[in-house]
N, C-alpha and C. Protein backbone atom coordinates (compact mmCIF):
# COMPACT_ATOMS: atom_id res chain seq x y z
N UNK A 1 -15.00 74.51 -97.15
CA UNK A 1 -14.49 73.40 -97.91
C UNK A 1 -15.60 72.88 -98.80
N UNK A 2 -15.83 72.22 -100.02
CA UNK A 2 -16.46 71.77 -100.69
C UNK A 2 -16.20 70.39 -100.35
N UNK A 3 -17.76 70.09 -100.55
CA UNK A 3 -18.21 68.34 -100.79
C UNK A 3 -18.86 68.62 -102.06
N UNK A 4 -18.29 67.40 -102.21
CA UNK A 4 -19.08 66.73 -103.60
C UNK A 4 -20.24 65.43 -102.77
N UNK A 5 -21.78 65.53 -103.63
CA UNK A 5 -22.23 64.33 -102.80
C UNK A 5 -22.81 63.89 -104.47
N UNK A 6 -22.53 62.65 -104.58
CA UNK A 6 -22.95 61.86 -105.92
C UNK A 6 -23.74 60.68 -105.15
N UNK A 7 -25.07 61.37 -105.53
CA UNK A 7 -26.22 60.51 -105.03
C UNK A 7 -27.30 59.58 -106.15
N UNK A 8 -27.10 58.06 -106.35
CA UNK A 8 -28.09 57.67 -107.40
C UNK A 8 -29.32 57.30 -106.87
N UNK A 9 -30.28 57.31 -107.67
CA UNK A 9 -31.79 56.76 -107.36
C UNK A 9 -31.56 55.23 -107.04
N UNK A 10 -32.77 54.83 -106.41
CA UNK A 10 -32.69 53.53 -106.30
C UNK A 10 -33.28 52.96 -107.54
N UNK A 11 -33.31 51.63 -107.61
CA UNK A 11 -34.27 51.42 -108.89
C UNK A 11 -35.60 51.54 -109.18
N UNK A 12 -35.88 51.13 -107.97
CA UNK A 12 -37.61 51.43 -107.87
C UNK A 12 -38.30 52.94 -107.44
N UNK A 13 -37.27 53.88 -107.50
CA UNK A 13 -37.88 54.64 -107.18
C UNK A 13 -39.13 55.83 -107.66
N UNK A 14 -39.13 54.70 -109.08
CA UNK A 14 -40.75 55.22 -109.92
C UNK A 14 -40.84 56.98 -110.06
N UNK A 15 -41.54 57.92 -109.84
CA UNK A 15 -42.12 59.02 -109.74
C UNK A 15 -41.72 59.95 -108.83
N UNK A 16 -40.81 58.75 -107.58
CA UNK A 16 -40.56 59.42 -106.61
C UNK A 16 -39.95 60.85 -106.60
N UNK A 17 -39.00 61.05 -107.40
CA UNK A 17 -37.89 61.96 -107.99
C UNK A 17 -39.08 62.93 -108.34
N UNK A 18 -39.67 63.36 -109.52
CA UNK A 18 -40.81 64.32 -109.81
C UNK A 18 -41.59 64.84 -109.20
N UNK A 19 -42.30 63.59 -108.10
CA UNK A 19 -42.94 64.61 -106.80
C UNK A 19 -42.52 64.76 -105.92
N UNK A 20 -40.78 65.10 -105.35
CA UNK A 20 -40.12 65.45 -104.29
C UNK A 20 -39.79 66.58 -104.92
N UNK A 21 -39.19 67.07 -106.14
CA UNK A 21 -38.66 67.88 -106.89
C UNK A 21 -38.59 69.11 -106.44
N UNK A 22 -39.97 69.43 -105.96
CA UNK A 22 -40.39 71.02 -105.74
C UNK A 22 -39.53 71.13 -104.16
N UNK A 23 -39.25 70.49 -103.68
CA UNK A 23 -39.02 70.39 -102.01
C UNK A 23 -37.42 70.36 -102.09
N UNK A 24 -36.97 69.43 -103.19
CA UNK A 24 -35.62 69.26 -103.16
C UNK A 24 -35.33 70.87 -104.01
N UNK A 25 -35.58 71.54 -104.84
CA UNK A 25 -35.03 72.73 -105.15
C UNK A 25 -35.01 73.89 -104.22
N UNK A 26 -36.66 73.78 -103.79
CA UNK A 26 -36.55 74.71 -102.29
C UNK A 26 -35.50 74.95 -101.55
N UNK A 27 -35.39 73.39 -100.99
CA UNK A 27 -34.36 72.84 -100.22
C UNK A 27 -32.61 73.77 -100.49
N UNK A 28 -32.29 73.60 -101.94
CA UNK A 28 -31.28 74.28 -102.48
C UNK A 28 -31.00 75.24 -102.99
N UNK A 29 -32.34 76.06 -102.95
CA UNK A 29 -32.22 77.18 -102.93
C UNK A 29 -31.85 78.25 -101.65
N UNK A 30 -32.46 77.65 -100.79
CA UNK A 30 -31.44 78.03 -99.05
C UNK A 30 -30.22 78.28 -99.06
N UNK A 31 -29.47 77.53 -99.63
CA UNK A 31 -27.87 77.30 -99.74
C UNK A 31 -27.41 77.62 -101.09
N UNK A 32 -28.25 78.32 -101.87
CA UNK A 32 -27.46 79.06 -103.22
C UNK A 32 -26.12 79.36 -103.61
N UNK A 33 -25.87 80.45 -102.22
CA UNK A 33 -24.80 81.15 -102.26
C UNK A 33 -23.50 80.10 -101.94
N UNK A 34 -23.48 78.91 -101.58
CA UNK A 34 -22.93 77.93 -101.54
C UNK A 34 -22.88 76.92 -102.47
N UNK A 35 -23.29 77.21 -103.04
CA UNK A 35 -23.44 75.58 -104.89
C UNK A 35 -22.62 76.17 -105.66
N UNK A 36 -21.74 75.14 -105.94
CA UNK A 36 -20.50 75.36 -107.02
C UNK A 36 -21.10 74.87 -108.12
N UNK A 37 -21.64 73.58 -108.49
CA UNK A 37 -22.83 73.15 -108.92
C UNK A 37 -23.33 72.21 -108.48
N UNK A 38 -24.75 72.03 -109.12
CA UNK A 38 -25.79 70.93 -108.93
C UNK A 38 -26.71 70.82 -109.84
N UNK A 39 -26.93 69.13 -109.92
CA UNK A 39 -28.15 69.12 -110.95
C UNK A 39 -28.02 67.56 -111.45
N UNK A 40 -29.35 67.24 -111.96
CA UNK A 40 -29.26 65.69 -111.98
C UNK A 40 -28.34 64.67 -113.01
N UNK A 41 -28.24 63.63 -112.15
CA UNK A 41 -27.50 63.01 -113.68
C UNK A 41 -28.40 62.15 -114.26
N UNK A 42 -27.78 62.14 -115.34
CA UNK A 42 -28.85 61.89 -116.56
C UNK A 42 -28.29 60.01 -116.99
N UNK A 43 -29.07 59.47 -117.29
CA UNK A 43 -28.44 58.20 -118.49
C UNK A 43 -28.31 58.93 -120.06
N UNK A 44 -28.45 58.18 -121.17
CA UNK A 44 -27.14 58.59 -121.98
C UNK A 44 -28.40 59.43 -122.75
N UNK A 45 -29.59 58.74 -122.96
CA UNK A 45 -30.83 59.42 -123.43
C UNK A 45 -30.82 61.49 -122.82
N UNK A 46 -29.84 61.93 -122.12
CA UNK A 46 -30.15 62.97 -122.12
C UNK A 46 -31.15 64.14 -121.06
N UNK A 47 -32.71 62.97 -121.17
CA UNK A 47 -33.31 63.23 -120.45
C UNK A 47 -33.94 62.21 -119.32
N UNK A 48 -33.88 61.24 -119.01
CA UNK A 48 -34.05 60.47 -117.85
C UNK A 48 -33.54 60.92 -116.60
N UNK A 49 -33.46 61.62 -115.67
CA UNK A 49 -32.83 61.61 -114.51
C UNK A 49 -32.77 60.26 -113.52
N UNK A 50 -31.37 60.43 -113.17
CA UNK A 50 -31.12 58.78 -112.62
C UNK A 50 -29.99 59.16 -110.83
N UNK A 51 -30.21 60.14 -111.34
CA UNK A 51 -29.14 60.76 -109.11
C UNK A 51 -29.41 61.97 -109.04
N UNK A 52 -27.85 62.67 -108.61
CA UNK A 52 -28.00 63.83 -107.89
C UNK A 52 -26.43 63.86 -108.06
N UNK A 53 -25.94 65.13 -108.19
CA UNK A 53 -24.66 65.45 -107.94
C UNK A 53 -24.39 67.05 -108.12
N UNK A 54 -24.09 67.55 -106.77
CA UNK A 54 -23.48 68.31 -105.54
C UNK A 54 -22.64 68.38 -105.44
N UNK A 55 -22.22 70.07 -105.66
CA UNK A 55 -20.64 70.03 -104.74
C UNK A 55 -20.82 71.32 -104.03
N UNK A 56 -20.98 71.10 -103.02
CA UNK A 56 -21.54 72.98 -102.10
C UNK A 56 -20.33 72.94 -101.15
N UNK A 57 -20.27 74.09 -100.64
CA UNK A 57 -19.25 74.84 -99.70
C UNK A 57 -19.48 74.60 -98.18
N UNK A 58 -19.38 73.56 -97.27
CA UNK A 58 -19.52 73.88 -96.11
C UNK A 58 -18.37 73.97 -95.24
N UNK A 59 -18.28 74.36 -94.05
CA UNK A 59 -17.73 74.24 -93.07
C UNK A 59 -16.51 73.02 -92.62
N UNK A 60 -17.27 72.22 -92.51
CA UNK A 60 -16.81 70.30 -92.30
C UNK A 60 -18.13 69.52 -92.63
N UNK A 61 -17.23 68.02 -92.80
CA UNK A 61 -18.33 67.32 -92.99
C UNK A 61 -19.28 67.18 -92.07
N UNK A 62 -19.12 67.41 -91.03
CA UNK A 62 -20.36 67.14 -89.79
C UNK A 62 -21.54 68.52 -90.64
N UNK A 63 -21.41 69.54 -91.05
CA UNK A 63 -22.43 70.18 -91.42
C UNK A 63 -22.78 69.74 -92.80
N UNK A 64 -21.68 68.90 -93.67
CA UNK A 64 -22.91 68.92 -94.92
C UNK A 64 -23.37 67.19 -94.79
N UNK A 65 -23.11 66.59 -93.42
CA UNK A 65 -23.88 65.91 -93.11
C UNK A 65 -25.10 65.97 -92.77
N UNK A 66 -25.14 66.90 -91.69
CA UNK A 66 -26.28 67.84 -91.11
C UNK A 66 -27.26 68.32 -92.30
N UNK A 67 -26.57 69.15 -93.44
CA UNK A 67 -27.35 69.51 -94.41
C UNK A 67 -28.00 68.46 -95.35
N UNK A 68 -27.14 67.21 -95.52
CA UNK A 68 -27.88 65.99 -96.18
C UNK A 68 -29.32 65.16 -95.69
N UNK A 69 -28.71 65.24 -94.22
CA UNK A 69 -29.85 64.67 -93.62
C UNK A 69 -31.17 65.28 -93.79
N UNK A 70 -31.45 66.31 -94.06
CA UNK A 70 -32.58 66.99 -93.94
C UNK A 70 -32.70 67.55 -95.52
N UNK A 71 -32.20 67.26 -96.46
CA UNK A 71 -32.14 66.87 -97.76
C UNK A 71 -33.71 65.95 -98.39
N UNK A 72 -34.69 66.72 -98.83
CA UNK A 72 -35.83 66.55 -99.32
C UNK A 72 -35.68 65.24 -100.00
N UNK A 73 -34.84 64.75 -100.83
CA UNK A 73 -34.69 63.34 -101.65
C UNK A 73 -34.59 62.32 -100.86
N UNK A 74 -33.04 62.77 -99.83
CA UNK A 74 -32.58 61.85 -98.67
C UNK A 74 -33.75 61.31 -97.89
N UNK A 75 -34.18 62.59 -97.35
CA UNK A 75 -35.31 61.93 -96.50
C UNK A 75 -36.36 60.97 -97.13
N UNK A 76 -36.87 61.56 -98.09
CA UNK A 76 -37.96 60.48 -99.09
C UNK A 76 -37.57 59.10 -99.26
N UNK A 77 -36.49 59.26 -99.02
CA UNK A 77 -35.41 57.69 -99.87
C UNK A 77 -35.89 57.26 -101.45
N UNK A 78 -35.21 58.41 -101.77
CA UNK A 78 -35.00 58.30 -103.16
C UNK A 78 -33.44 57.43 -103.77
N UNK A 79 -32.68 58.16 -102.81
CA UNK A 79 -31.33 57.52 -103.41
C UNK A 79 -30.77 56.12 -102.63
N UNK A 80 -30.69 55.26 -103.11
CA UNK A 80 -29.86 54.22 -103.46
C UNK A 80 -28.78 53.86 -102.57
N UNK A 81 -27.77 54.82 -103.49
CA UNK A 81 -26.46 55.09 -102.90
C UNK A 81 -26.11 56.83 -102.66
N UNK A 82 -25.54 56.81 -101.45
CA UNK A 82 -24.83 58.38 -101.40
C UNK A 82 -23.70 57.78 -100.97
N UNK A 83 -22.76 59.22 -101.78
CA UNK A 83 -21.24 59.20 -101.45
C UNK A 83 -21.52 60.60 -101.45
N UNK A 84 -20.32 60.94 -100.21
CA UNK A 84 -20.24 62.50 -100.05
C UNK A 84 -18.34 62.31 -99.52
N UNK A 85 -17.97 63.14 -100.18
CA UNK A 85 -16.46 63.08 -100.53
C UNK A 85 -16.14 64.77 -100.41
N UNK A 86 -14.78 65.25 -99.45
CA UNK A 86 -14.47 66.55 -99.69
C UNK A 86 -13.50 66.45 -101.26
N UNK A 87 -13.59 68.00 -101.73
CA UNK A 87 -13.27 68.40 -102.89
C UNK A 87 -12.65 69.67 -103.27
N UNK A 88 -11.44 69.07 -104.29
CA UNK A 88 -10.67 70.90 -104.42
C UNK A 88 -11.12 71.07 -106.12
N UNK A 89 -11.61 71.78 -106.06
CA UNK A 89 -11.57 71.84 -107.58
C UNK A 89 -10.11 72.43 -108.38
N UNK A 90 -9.62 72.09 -109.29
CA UNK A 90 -7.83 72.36 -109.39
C UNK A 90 -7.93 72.73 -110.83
N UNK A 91 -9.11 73.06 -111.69
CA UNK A 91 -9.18 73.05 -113.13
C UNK A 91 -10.03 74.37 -113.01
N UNK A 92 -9.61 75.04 -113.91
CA UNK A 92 -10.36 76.19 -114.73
C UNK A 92 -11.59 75.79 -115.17
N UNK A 93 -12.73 76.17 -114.79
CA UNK A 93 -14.10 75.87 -115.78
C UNK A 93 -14.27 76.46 -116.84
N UNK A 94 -14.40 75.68 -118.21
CA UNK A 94 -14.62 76.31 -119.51
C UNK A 94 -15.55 75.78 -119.90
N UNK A 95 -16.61 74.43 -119.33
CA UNK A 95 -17.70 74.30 -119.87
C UNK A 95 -18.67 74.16 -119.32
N UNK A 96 -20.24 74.05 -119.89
CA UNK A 96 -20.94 73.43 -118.74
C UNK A 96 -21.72 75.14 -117.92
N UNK A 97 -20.92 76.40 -118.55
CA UNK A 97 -21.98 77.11 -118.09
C UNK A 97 -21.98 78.37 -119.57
N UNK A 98 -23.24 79.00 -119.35
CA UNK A 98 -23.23 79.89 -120.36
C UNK A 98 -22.29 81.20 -119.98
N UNK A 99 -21.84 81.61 -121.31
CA UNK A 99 -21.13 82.97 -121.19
C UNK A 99 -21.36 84.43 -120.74
């Protein structure tokens, strides 16, 4: 089943995001074969990163609980707020990846 987890920074979380970075990709690179996608969200500038948003393939939520918890950002307390919500995707993807 897919979760979606839409995770924002807190406000103060300064630099935090840049030097967890290397740990949080690691982290998702384990579970590749499971990412429908991922990648940060941005404010309108483009390039600021301001969360996180996830939608990977697990089991039930007790495992992509399991998998959050031990989530390189999570743990740091980078984010703010998390929401983790199951998900069907019901639309054809036509954008958002290269051809």
């Amino acid at each position: 089943m897919l979760f979606c987890f839409h995770m924002t920074d807190r406000p103060d979380a300064g630099d935090l995001r840049q030097r967890v970075r290397p740990a949080h990709k690691a982290y998702l690179a384990q579970v590749q074969d499971r990412i429908a996608w991922a990648g940060p969200l941005l404010q309108d500038d483009g390039q600021t990163m301001l969360g996180s948003l996830l939608v990977l393939d697990f089991a039930s939520r007790a495992d992509a609980e399991a998998w959050l918890a031990q989530e390189p950002f999570h743990q740091a307390g980078l984010y703010g707020q998390v929401q983790l919500h199951a998900f069907t995707n019901l639309w054809p993807q036509r954008v958002g990846f290269a051809p």
